[in-house]
N, C-alpha and C. Protein backbone atom coordinates (compact mmCIF):
# COMPACT_ATOMS: atom_id res chain seq x y z
N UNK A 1 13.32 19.68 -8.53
CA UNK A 1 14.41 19.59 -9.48
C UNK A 1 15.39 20.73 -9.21
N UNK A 2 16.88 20.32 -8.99
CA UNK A 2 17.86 21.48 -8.98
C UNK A 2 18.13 21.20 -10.54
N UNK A 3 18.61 22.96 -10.64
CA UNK A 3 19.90 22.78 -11.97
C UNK A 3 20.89 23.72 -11.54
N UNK A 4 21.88 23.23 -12.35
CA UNK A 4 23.08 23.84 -12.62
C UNK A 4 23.62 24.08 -14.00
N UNK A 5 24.00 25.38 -14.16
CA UNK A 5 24.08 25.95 -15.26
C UNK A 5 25.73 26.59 -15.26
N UNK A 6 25.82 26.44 -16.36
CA UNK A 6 27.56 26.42 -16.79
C UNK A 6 27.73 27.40 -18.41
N UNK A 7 28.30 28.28 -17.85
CA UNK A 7 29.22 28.83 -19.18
C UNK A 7 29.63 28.56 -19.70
N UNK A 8 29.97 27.98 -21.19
CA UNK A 8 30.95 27.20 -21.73
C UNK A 8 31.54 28.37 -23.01
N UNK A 9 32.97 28.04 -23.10
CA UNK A 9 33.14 29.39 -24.20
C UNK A 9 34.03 28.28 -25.50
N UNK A 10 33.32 28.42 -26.27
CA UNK A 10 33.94 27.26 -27.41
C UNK A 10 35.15 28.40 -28.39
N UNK A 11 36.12 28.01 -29.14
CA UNK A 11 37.27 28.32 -29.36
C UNK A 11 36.01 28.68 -30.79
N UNK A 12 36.87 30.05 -31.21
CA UNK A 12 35.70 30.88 -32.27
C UNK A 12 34.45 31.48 -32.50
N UNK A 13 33.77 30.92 -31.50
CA UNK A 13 32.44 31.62 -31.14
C UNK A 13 32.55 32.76 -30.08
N UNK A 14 31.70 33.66 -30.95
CA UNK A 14 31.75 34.95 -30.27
C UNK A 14 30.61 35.26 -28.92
N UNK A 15 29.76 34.07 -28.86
CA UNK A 15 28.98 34.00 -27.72
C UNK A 15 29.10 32.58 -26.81
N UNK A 16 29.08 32.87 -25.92
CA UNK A 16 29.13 31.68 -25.32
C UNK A 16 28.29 30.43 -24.43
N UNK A 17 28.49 29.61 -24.54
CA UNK A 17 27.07 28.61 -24.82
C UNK A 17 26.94 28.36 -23.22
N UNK A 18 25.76 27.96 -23.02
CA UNK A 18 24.89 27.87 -21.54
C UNK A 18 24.66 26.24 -21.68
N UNK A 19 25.27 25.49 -20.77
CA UNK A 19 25.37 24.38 -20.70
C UNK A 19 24.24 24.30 -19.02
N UNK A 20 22.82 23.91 -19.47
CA UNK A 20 21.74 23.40 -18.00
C UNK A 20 21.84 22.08 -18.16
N UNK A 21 21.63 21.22 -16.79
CA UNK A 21 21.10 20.30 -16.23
C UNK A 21 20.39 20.44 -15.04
N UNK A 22 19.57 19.63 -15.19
CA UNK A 22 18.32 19.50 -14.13
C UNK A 22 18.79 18.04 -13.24
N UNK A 23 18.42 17.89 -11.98
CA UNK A 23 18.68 17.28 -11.22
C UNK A 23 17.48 17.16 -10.65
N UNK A 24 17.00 15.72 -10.72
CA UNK A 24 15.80 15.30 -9.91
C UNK A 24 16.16 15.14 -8.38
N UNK A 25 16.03 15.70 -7.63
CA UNK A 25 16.33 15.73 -6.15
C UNK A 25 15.26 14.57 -4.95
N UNK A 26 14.67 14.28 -5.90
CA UNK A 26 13.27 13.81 -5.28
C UNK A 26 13.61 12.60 -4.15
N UNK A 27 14.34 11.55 -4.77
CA UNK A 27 15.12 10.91 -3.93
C UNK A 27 16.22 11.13 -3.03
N UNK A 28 16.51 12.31 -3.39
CA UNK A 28 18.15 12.46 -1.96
C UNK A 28 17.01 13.51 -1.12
N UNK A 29 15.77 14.25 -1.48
CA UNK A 29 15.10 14.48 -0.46
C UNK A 29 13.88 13.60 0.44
N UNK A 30 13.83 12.61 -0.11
CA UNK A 30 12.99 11.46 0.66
C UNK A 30 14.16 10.61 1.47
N UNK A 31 15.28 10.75 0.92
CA UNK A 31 16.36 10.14 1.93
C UNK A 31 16.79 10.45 3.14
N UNK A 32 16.85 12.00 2.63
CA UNK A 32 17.11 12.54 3.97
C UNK A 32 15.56 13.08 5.07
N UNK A 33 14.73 13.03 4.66
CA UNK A 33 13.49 12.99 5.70
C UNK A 33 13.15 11.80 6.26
N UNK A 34 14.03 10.24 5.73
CA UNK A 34 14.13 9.16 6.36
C UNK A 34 14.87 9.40 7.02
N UNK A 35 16.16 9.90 7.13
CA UNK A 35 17.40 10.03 8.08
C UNK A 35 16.79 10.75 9.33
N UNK A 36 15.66 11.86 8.87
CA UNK A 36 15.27 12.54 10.09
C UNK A 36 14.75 11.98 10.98
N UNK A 37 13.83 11.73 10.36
CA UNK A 37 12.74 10.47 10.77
C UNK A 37 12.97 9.79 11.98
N UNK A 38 14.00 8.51 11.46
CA UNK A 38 14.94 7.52 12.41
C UNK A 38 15.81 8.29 13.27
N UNK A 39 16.49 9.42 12.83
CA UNK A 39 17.17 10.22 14.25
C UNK A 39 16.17 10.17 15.63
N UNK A 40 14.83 10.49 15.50
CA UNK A 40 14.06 10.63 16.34
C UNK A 40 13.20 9.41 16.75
N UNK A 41 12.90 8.59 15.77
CA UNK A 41 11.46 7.78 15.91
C UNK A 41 12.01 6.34 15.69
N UNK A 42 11.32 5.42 16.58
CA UNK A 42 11.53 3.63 15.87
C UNK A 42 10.74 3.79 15.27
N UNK A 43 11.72 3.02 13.81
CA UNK A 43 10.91 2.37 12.44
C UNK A 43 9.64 1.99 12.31
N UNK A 44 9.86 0.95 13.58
CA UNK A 44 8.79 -0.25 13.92
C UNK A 44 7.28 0.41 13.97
N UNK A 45 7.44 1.14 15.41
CA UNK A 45 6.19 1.42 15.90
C UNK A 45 5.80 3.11 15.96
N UNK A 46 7.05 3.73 15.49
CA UNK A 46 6.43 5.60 15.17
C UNK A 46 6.38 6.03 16.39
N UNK A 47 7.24 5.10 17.65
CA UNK A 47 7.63 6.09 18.68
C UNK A 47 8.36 6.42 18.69
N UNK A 48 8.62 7.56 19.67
CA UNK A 48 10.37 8.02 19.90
C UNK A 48 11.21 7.06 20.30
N UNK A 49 12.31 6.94 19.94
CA UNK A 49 13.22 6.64 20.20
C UNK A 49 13.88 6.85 21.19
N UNK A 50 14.79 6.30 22.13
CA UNK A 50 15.21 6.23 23.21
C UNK A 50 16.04 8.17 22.97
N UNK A 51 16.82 8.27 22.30
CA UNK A 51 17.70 9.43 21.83
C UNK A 51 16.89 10.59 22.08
N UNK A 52 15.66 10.75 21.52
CA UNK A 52 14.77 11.48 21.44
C UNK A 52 13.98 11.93 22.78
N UNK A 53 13.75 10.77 23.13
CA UNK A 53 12.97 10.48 24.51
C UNK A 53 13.55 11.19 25.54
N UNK A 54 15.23 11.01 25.39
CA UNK A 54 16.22 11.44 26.76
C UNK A 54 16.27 12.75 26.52
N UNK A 55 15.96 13.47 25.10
CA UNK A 55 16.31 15.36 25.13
C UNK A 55 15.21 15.73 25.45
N UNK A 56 14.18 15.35 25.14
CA UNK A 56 12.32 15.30 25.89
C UNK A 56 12.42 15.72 27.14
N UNK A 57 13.02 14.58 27.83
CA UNK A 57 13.03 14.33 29.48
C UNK A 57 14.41 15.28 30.33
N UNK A 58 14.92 15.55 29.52
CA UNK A 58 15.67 16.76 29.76
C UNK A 58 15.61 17.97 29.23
N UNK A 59 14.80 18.17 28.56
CA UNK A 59 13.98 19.84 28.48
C UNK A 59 13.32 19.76 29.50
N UNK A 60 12.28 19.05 30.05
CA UNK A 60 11.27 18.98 31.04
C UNK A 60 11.61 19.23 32.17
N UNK A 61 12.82 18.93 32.80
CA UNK A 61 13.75 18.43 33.50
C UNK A 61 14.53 19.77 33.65
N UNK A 62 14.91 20.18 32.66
CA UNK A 62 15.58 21.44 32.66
C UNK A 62 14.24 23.08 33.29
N UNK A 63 13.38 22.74 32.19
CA UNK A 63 12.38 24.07 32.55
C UNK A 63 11.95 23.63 34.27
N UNK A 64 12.07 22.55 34.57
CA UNK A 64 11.39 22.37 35.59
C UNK A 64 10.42 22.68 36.11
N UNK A 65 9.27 22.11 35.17
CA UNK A 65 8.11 22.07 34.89
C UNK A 65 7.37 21.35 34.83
N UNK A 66 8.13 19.91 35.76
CA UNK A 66 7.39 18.53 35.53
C UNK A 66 6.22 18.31 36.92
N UNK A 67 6.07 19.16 37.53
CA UNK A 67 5.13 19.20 38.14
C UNK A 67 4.73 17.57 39.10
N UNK A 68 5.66 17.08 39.44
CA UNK A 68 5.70 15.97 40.22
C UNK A 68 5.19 14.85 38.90
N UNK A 69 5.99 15.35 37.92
CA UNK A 69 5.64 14.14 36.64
C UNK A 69 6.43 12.44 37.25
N UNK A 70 6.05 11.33 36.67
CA UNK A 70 6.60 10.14 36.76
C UNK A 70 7.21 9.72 35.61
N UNK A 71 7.60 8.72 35.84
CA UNK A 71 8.54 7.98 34.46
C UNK A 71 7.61 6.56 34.55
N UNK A 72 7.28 6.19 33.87
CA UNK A 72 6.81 4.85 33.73
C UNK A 72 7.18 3.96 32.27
N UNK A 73 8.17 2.52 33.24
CA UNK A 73 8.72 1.40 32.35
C UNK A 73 7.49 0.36 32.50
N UNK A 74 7.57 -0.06 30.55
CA UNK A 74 6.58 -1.04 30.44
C UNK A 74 6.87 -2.12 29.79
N UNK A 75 6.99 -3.60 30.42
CA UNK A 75 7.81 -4.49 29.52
C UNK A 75 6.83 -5.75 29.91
N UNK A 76 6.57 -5.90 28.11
CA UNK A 76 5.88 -7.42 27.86
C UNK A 76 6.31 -7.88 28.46
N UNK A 77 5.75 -9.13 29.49
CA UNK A 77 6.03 -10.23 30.04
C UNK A 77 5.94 -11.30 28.91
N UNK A 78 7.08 -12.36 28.60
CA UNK A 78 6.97 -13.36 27.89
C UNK A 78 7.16 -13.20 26.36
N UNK A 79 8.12 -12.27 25.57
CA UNK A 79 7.99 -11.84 24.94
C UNK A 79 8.69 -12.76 24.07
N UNK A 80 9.69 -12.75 24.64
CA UNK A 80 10.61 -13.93 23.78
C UNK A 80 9.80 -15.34 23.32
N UNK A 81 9.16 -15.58 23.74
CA UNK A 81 7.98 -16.69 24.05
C UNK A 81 7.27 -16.18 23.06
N UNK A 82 6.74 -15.03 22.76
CA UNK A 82 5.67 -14.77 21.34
C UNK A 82 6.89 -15.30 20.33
N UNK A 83 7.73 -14.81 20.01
CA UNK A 83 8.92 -14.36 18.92
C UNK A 83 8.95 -15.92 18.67
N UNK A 84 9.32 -16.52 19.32
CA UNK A 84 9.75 -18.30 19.22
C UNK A 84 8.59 -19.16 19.04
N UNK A 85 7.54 -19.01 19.20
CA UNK A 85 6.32 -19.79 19.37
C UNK A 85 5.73 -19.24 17.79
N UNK A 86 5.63 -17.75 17.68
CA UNK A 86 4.77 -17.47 16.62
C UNK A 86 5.41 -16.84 15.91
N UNK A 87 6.43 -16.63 15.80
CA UNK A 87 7.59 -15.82 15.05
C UNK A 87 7.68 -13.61 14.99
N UNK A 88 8.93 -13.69 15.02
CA UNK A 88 8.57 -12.52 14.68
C UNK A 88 7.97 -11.40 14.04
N UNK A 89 7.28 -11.86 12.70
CA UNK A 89 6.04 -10.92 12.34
C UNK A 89 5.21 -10.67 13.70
N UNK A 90 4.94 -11.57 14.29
CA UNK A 90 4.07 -11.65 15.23
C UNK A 90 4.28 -10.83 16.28
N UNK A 91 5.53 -11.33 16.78
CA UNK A 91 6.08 -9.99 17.82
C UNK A 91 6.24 -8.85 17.52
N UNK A 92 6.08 -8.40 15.96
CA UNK A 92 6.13 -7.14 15.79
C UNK A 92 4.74 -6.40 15.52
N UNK A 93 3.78 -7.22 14.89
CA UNK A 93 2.76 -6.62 15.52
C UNK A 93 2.09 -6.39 16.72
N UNK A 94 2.63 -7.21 17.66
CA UNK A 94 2.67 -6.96 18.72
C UNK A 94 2.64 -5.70 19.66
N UNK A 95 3.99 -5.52 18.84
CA UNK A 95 5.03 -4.16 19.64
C UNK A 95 3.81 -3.42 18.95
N UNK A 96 3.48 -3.25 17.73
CA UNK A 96 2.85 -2.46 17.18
C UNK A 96 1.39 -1.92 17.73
N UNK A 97 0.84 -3.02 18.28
CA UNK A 97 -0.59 -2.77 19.12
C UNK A 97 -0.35 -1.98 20.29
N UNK A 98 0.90 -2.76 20.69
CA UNK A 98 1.27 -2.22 22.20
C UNK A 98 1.15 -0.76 22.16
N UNK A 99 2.22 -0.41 21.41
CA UNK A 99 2.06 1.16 21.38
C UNK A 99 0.79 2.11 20.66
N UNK A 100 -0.05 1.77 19.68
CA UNK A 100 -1.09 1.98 19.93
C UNK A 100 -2.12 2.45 20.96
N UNK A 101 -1.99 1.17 21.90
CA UNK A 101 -2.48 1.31 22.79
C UNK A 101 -2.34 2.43 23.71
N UNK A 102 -0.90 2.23 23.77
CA UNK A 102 -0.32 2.82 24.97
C UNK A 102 -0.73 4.38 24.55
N UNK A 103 0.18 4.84 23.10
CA UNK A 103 -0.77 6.10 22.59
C UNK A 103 -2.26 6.82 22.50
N UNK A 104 -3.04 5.80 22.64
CA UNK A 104 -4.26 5.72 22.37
C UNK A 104 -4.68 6.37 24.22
N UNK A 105 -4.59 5.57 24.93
CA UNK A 105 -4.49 6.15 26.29
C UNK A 105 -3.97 7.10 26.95
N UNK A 106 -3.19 7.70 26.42
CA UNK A 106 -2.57 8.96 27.30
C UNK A 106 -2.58 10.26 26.87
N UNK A 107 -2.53 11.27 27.40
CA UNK A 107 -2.80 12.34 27.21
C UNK A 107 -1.73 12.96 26.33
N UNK A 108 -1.99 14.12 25.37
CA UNK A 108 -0.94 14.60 24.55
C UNK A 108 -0.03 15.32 25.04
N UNK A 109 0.32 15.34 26.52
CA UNK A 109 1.15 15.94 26.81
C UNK A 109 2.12 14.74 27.36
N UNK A 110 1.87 13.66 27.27
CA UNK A 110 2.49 12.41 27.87
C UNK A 110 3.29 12.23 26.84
N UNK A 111 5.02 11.72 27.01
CA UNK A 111 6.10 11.61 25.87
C UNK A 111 5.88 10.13 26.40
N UNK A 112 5.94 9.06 25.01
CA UNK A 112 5.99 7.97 24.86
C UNK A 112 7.07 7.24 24.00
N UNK A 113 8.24 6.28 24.81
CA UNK A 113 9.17 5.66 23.49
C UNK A 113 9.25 4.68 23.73
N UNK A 114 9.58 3.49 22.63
CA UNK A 114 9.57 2.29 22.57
C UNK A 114 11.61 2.76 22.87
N UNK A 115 11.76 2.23 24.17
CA UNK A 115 13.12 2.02 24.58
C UNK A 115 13.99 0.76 23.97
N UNK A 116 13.64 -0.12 23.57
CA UNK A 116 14.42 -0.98 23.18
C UNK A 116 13.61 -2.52 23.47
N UNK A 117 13.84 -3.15 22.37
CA UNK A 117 12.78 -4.97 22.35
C UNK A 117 11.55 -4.29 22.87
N UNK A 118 11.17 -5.30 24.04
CA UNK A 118 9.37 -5.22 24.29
C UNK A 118 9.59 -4.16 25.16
N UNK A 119 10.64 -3.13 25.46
CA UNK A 119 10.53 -2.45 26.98
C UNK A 119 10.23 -0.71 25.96
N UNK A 120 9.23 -0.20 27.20
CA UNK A 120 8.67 1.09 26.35
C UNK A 120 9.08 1.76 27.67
N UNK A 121 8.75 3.32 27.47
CA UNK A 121 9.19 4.04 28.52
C UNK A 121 7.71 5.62 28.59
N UNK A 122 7.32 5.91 29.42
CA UNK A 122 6.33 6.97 29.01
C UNK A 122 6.39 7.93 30.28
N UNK A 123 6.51 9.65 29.86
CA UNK A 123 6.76 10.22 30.45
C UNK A 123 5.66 10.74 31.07
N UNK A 124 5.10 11.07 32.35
CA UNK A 124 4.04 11.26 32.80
C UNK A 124 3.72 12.93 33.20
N UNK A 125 3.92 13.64 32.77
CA UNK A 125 4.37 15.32 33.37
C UNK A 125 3.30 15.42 34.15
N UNK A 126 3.27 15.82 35.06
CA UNK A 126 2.19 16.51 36.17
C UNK A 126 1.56 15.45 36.99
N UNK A 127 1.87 13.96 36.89
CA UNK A 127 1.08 12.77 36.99
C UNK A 127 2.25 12.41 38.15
N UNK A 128 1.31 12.71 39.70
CA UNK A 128 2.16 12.31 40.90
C UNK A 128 1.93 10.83 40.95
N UNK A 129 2.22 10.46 42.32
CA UNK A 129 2.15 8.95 42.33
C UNK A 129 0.79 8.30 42.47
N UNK A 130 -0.50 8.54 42.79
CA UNK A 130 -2.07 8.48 43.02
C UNK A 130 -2.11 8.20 41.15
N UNK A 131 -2.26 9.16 41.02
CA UNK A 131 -2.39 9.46 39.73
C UNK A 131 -1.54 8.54 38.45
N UNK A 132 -0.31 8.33 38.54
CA UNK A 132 0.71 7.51 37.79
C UNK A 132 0.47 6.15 38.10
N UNK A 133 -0.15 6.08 39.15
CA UNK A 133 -0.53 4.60 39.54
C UNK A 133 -2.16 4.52 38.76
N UNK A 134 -2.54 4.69 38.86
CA UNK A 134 -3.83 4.51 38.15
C UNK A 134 -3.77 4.90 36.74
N UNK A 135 -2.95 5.37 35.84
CA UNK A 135 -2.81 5.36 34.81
C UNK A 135 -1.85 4.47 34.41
N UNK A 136 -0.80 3.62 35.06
CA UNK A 136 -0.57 2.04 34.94
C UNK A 136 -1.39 1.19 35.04
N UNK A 137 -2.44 1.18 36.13
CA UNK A 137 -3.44 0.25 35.88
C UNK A 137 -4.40 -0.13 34.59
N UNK A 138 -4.44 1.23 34.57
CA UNK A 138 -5.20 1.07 33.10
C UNK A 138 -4.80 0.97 31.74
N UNK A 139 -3.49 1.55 31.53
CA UNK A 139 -2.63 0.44 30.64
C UNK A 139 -2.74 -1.08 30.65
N UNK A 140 -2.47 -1.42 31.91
CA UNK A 140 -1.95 -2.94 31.75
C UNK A 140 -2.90 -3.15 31.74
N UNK A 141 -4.80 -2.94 32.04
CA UNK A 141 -5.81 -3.69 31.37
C UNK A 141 -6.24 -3.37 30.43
N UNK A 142 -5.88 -2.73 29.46
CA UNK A 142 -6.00 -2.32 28.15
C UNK A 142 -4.98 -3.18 27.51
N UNK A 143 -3.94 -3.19 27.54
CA UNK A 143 -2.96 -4.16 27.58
C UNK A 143 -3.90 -5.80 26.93
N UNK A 144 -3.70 -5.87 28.32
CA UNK A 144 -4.34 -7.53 28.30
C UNK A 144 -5.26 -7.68 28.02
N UNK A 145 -6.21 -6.80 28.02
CA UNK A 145 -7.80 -7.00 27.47
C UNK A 145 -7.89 -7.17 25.74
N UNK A 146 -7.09 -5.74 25.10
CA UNK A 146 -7.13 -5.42 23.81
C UNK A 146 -6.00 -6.09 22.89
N UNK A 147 -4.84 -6.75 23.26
CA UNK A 147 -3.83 -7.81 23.01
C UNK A 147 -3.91 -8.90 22.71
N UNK A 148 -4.12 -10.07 21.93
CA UNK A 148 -3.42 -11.33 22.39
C UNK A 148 -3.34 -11.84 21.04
N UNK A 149 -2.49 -13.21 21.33
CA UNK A 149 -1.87 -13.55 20.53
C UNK A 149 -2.81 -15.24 20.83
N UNK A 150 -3.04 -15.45 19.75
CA UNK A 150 -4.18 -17.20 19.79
C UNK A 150 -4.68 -16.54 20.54
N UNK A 151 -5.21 -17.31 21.64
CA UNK A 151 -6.13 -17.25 22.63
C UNK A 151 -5.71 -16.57 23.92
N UNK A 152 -3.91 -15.82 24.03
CA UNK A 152 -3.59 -15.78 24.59
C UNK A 152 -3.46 -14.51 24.89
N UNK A 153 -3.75 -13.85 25.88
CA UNK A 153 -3.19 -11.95 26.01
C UNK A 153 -1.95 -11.89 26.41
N UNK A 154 -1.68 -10.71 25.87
CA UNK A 154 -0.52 -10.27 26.18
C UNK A 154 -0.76 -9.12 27.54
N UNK A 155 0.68 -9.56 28.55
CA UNK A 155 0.28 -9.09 29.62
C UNK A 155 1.89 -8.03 29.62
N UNK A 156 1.82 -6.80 30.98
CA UNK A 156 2.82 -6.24 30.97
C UNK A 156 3.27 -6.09 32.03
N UNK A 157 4.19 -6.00 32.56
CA UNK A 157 4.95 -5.27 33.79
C UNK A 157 5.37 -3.64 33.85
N UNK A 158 4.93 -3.34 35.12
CA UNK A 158 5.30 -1.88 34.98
C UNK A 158 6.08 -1.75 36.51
N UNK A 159 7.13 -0.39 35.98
CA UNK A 159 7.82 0.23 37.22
C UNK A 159 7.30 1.58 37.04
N UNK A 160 7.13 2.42 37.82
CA UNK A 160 6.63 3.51 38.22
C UNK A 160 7.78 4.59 39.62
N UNK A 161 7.99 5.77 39.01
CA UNK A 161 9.40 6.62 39.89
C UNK A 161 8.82 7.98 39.13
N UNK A 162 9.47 8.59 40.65
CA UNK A 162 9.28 10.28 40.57
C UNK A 162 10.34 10.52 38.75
N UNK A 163 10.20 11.49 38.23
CA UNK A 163 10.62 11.97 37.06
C UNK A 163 11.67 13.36 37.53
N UNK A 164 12.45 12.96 38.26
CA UNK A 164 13.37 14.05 38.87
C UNK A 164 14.64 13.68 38.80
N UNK A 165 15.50 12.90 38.21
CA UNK A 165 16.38 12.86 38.22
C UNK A 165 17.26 12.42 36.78
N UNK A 166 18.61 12.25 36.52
CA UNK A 166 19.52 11.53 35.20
C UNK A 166 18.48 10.33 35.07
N UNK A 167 17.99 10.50 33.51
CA UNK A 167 17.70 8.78 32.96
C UNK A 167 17.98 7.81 33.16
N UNK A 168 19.32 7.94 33.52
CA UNK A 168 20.19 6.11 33.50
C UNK A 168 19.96 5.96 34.75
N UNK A 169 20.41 7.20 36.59
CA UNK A 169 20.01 6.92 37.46
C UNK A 169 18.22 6.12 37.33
N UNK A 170 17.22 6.42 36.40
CA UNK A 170 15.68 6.23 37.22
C UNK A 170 15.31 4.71 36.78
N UNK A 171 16.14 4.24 36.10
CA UNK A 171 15.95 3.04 35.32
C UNK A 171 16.16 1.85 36.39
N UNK A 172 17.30 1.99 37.48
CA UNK A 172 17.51 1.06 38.64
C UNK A 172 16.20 0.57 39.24
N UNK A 173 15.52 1.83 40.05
CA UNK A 173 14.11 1.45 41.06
C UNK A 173 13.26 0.63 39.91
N UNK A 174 13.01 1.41 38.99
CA UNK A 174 12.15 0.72 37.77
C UNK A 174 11.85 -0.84 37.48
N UNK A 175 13.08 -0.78 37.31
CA UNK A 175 13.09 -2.66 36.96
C UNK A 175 13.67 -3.35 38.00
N UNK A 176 13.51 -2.41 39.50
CA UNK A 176 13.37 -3.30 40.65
C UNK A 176 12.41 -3.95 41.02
N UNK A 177 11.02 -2.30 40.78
CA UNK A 177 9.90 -2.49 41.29
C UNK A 177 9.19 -3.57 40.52
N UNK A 178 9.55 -3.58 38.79
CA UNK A 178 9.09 -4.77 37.91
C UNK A 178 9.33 -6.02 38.61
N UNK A 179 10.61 -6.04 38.94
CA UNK A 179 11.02 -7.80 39.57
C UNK A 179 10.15 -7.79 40.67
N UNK A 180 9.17 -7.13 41.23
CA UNK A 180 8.92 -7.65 42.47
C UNK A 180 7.10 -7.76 42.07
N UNK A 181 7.21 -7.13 40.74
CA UNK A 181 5.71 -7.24 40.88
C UNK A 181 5.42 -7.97 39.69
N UNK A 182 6.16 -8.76 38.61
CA UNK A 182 5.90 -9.52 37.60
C UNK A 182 5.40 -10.90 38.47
């Protein structure tokens, strides 16, 4: 609760009156720890956000400290296909397992964001290519093993790139290497 308190001097009175109000703040401070919130995190699934993700990957980037880290893109195959078939509740729990998962698997030093629709993005620090490759593998069978929708799993595509360069440059090889291996 704020207050604000006011002097008031009434015409003949020799003292002057103290006018308080109290202000329940409770709501313009749950508003704005939502505002924070969403600056950083999707709603959906309590990852970072793309915004978030890119000052992440450029601190890292900056200390230069990524230690032959990777970038790894991860995008449902067939997604549009859940959304239309079983509707979107569905696809959103979806997204919701997905990242789970994906959280559930990686180490706490690994930055993870749901980039936009079914495509996620996870930062790999210290994780060369031996290594970044085998921790895609085991996503995508965690993925498909621990996923599905009816009878059906949900499967993923991944691109995999050194973590050395502008964001928007690493995104090209990424969803090259996806087209060639979906």
């Amino acid at each position: 609760v704020g207050w604000v308190h006011t002097l008031l001097h009434a015409k003949g009175e020799p003292e002057p009156l103290i006018l308080s109000v109290g202000i329940d703040l409770t709501e313009l401070k749950s508003a704005e720890a939502r505002v924070n919130f969403l600056s950083e995190f999707d709603p959906l699934t309590g990852l970072y956000n793309r915004q978030a993700f890119a000052a992440r990957l450029d601190a890292l980037l900056l200390r230069g400290d990524n230690g032959g880290g990777a970038l790894m893109l991860v995008d449902l195959d067939n997604f549009k296909a859940i959304n239309d078939q079983h509707g979107h509740n569905c696809g959103d729990q979806v997204l919701v397992e997905v990242a789970s998962v994906v959280t559930g698997a990686l180490r706490q030093t690994d930055v993870v964001c749901r980039w936009g629709g079914e495509e996620f993005v996870v930062l790999l620090p210290a994780a060369n290519g031996p290594r970044a490759e085998s921790i895609a593998e085991q996503l995508k069978q965690s993925i498909c093993n621990q996923i599905k929708v009816g009878d059906q799993a949900v499967t993923a595509s991944f691109g995999l790139f050194a973590a050395s360069r502008a964001l928007d440059a690493m995104f090209a090889p990424a969803e090259h290497d996806m087209g060639e291996h979906q």
